[in-house]
N, C-alpha and C. Protein backbone atom coordinates (compact mmCIF):
# COMPACT_ATOMS: atom_id res chain seq x y z
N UNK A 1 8.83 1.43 16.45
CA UNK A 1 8.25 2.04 15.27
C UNK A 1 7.61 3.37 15.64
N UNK A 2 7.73 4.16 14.74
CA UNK A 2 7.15 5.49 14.75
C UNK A 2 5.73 5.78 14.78
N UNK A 3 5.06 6.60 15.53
CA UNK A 3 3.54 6.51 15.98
C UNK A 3 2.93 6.73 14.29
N UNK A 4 1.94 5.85 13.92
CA UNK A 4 1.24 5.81 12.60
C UNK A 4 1.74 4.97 11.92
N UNK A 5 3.16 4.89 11.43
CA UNK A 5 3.69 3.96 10.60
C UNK A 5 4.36 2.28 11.03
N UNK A 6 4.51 1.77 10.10
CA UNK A 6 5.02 0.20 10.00
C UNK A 6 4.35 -0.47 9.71
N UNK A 7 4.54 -1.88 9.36
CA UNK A 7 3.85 -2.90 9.42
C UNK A 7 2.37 -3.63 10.29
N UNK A 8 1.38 -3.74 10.11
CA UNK A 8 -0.12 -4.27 10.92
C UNK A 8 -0.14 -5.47 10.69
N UNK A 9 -0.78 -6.44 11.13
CA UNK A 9 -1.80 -7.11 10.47
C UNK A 9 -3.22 -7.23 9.92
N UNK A 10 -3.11 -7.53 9.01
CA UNK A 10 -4.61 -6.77 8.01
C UNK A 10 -5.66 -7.59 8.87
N UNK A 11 -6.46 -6.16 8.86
CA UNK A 11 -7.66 -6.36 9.55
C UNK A 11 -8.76 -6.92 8.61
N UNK A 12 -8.86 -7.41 7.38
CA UNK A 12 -9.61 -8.16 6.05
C UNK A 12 -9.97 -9.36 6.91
N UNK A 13 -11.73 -9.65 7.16
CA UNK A 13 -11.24 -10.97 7.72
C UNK A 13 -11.15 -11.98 6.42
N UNK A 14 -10.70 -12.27 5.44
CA UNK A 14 -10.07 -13.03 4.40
C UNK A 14 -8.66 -12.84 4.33
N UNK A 15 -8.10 -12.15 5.29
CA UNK A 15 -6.95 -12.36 5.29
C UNK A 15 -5.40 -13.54 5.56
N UNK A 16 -4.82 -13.30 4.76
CA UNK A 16 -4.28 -14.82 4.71
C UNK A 16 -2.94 -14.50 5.30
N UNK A 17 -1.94 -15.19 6.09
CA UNK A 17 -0.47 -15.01 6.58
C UNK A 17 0.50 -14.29 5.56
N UNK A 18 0.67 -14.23 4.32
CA UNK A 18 1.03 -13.93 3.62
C UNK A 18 0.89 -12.21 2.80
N UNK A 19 -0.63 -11.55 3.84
CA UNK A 19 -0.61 -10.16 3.66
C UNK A 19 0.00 -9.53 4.22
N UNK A 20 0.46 -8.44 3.92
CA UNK A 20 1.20 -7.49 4.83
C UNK A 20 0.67 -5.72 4.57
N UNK A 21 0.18 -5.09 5.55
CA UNK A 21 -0.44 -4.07 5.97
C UNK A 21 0.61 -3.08 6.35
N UNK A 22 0.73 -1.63 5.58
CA UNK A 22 1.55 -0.65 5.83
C UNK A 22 0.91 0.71 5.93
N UNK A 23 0.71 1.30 7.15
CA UNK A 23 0.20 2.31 7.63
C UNK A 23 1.31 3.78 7.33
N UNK A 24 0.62 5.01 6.84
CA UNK A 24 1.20 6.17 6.63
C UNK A 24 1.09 6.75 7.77
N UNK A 25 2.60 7.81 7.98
CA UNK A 25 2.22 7.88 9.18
C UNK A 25 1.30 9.34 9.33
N UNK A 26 1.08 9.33 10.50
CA UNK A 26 0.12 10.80 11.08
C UNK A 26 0.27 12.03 11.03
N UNK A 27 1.85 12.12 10.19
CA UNK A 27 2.39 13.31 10.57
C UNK A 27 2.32 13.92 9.42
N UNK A 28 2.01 13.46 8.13
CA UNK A 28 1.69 13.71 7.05
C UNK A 28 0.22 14.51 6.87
N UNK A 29 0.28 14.94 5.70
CA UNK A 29 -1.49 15.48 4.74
C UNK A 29 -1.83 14.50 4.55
N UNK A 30 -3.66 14.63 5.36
CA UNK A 30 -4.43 14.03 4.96
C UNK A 30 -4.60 12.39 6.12
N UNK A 31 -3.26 12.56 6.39
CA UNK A 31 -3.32 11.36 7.27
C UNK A 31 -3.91 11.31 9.14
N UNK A 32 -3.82 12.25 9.82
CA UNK A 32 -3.67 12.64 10.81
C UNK A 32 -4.79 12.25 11.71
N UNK A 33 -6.19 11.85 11.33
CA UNK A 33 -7.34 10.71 12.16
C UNK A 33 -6.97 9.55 11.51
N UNK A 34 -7.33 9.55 10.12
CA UNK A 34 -7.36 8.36 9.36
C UNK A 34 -6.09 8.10 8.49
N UNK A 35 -5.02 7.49 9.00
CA UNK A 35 -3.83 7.27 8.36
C UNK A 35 -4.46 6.27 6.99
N UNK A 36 -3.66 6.13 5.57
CA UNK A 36 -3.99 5.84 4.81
C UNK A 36 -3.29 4.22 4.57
N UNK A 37 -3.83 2.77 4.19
CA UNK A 37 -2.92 1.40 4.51
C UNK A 37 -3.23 1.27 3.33
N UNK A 38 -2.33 0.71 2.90
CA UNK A 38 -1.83 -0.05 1.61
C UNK A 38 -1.90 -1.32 2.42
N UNK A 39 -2.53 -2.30 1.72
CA UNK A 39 -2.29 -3.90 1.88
C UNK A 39 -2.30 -4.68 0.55
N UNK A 40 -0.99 -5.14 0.74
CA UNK A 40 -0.41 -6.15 -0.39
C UNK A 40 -0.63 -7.73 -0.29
N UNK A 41 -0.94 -8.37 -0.92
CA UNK A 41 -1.24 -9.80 -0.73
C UNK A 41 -1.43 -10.47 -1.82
N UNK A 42 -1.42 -11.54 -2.06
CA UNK A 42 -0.64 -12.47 -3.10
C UNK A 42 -1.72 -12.31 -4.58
N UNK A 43 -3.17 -11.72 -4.14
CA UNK A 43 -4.01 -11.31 -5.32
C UNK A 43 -4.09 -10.26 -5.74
N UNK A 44 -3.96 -9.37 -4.53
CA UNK A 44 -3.92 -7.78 -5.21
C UNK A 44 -3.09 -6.52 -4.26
N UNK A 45 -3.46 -5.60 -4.54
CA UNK A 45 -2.73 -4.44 -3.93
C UNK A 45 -3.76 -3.51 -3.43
N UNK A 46 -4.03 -3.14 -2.33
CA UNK A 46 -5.13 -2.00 -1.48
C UNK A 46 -4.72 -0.75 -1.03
N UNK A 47 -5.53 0.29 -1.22
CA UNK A 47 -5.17 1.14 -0.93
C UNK A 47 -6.92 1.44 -0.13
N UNK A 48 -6.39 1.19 1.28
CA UNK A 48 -7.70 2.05 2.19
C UNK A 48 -7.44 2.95 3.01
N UNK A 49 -8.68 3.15 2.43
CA UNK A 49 -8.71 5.20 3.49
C UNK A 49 -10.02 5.44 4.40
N UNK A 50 -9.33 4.90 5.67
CA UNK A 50 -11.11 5.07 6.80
C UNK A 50 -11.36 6.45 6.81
N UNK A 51 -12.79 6.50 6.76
CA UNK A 51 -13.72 7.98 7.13
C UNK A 51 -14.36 7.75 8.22
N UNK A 52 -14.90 9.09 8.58
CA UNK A 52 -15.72 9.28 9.83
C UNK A 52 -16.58 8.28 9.78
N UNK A 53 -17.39 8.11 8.53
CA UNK A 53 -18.26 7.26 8.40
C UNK A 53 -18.00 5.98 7.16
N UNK A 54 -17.48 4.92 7.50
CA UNK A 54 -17.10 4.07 6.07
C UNK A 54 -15.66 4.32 6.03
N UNK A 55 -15.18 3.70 4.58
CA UNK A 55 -14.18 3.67 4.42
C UNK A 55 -14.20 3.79 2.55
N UNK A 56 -12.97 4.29 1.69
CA UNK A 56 -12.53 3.81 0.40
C UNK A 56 -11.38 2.98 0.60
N UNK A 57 -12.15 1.91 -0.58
CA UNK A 57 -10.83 1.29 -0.78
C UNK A 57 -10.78 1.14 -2.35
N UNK A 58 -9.51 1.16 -2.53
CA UNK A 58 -8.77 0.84 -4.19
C UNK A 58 -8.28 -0.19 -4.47
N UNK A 59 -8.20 -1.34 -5.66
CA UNK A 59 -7.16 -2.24 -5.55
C UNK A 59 -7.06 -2.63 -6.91
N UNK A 60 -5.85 -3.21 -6.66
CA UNK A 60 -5.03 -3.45 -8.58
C UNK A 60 -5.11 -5.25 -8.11
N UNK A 61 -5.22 -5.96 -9.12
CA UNK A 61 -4.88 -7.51 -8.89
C UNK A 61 -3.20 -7.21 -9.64
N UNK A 62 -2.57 -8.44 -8.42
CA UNK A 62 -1.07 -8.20 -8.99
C UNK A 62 -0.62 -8.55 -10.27
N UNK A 63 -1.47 -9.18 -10.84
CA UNK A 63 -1.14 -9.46 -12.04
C UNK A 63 -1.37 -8.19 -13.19
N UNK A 64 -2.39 -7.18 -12.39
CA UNK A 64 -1.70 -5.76 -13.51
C UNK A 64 -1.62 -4.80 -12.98
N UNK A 65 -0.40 -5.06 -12.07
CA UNK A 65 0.48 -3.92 -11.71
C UNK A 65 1.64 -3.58 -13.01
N UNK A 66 1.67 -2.61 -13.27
CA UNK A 66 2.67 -2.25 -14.38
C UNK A 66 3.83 -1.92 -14.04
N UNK A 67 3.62 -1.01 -12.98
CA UNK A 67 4.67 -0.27 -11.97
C UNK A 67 4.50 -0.03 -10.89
N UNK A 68 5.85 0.05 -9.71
CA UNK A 68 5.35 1.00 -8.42
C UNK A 68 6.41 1.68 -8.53
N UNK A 69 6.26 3.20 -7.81
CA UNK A 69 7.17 4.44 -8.42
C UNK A 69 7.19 4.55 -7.19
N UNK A 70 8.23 4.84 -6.45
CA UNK A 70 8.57 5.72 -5.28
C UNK A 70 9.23 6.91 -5.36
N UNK A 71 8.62 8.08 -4.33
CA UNK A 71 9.23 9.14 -4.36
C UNK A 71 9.53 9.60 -3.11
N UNK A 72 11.05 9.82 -2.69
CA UNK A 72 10.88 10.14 -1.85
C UNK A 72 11.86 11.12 -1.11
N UNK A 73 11.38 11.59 0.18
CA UNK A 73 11.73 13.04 0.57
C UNK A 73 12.64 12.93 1.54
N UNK A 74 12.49 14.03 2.68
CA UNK A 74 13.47 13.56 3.37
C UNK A 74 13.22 13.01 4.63
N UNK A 75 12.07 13.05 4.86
CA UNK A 75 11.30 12.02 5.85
C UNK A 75 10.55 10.93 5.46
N UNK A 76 9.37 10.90 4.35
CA UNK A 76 8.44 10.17 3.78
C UNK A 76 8.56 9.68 2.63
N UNK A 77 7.86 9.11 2.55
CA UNK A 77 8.15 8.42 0.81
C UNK A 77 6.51 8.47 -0.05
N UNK A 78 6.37 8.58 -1.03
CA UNK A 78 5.20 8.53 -1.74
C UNK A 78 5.10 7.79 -2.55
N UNK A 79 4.40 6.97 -2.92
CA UNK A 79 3.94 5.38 -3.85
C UNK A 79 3.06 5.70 -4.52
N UNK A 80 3.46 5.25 -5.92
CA UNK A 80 2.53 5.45 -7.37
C UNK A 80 2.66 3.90 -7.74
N UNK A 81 0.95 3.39 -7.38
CA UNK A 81 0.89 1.79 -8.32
C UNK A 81 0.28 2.05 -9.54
N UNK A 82 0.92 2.08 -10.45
CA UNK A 82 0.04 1.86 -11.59
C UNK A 82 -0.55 0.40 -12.32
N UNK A 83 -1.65 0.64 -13.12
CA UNK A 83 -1.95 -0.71 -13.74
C UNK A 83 -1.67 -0.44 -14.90
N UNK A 84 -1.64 -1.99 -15.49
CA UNK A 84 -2.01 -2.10 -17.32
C UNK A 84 -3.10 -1.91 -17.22
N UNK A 85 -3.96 -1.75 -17.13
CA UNK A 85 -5.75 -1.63 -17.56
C UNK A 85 -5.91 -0.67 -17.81
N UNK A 86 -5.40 0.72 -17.67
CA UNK A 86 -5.85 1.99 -18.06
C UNK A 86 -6.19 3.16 -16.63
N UNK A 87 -6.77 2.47 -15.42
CA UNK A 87 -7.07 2.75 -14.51
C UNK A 87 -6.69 3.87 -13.63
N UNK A 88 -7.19 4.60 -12.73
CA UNK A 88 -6.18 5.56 -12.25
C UNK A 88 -5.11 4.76 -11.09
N UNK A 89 -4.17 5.25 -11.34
CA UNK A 89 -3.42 4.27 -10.18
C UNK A 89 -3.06 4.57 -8.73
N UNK A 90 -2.84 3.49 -8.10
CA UNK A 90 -3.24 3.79 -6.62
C UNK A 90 -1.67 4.35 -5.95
N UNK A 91 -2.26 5.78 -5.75
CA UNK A 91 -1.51 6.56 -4.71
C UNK A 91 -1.32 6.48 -3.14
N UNK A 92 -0.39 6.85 -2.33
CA UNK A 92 -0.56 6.95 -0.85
C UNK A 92 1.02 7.97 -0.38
N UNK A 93 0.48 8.71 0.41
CA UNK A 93 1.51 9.74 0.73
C UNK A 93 2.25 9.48 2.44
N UNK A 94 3.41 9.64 2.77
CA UNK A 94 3.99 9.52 4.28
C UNK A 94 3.79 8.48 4.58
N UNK A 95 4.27 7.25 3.77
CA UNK A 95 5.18 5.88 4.44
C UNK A 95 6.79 6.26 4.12
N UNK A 96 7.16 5.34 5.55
CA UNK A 96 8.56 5.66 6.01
C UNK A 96 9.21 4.75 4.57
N UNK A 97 10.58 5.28 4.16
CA UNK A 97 11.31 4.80 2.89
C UNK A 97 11.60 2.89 2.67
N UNK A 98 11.60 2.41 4.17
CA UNK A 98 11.74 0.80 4.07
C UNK A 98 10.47 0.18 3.48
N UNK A 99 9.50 0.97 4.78
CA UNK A 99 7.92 0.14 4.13
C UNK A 99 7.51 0.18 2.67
N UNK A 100 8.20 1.73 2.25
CA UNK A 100 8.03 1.82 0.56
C UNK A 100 8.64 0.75 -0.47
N UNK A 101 10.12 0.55 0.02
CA UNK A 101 10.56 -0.51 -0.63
C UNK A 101 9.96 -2.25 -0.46
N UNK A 102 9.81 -2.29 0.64
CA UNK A 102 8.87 -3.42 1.14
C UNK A 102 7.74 -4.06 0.32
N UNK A 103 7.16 -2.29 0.28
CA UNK A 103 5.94 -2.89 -1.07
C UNK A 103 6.69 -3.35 -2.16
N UNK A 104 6.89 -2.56 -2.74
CA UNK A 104 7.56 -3.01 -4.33
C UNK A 104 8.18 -4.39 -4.51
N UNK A 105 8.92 -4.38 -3.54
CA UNK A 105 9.46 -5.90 -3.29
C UNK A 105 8.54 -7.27 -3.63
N UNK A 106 7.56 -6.40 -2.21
CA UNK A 106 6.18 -7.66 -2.06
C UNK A 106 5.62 -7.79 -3.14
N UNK A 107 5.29 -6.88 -4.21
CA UNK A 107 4.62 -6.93 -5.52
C UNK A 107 5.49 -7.66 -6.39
N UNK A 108 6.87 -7.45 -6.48
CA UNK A 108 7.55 -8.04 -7.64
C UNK A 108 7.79 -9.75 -7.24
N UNK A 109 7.69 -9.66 -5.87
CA UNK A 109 8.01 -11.22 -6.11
C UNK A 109 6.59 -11.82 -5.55
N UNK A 110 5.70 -11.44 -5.75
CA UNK A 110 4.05 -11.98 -6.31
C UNK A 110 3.98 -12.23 -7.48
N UNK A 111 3.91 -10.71 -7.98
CA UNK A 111 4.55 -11.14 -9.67
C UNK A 111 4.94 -12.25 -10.32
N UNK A 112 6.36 -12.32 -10.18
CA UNK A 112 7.42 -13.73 -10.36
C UNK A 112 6.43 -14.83 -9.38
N UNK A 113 6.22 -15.31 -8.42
CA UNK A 113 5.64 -16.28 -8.25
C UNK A 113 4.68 -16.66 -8.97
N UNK A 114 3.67 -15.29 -9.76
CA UNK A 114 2.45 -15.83 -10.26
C UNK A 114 2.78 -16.34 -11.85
N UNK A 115 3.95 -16.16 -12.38
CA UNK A 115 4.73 -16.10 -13.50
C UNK A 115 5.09 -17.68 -13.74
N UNK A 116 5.56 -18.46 -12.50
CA UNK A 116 5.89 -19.74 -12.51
C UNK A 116 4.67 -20.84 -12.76
């Protein structure tokens, strides 16, 4: 794997086998100390961003995700989660094009599981 990007294991200690952690890589804006992780897991969707001091984090519960939009270039890919709630939706720039699909995946069949 490419330095910054792929798959982690989430560092949440509530984290359950079933999350999966995707790091942007370094080579991108904005990413280059503090790469930006999306973590997906069977309740919601994260978007954290460590700082010098602290961290933000964002998150949608999967049940109102509306959409995930990928865009992507010719190295990176860019992810738009939106919600039904109105909310601003959670962005992240320079994940590699698999991990992008990965998410969406992981969300839609959370989705459908939570549906049954």
């Amino acid at each position: 794997m490419g330095v910054g990007s792929g798959r982690v294991n989430s560092a949440s200690p509530v984290s359950t086998a079933a999350d999966e952690t995707f790091s942007a890589s370094r080579w991108t804006k904005g990413n280059l100390w503090f790469p930006t992780r999306i973590v997906v897991s069977p309740l919601r969707v994260s978007r954290v961003k460590k700082r010098l001091f602290g961290s933000n984090e964002e998150s949608i519960s999967i049940s109102q995700v509306a959409s995930v939009k990928i865009s992507t270039g010719v190295f990176w890919s860019d992810i738009v989660i939106e919600s039904t709630g109105g909310t601003d939706p959670i962005t992240s720039h320079g994940h590699r094009k698999a991990d992008a699909l990965r998410i969406r995946d992981l969300v839609e069949s959370f989705q459908a599981a939570a549906r049954r």
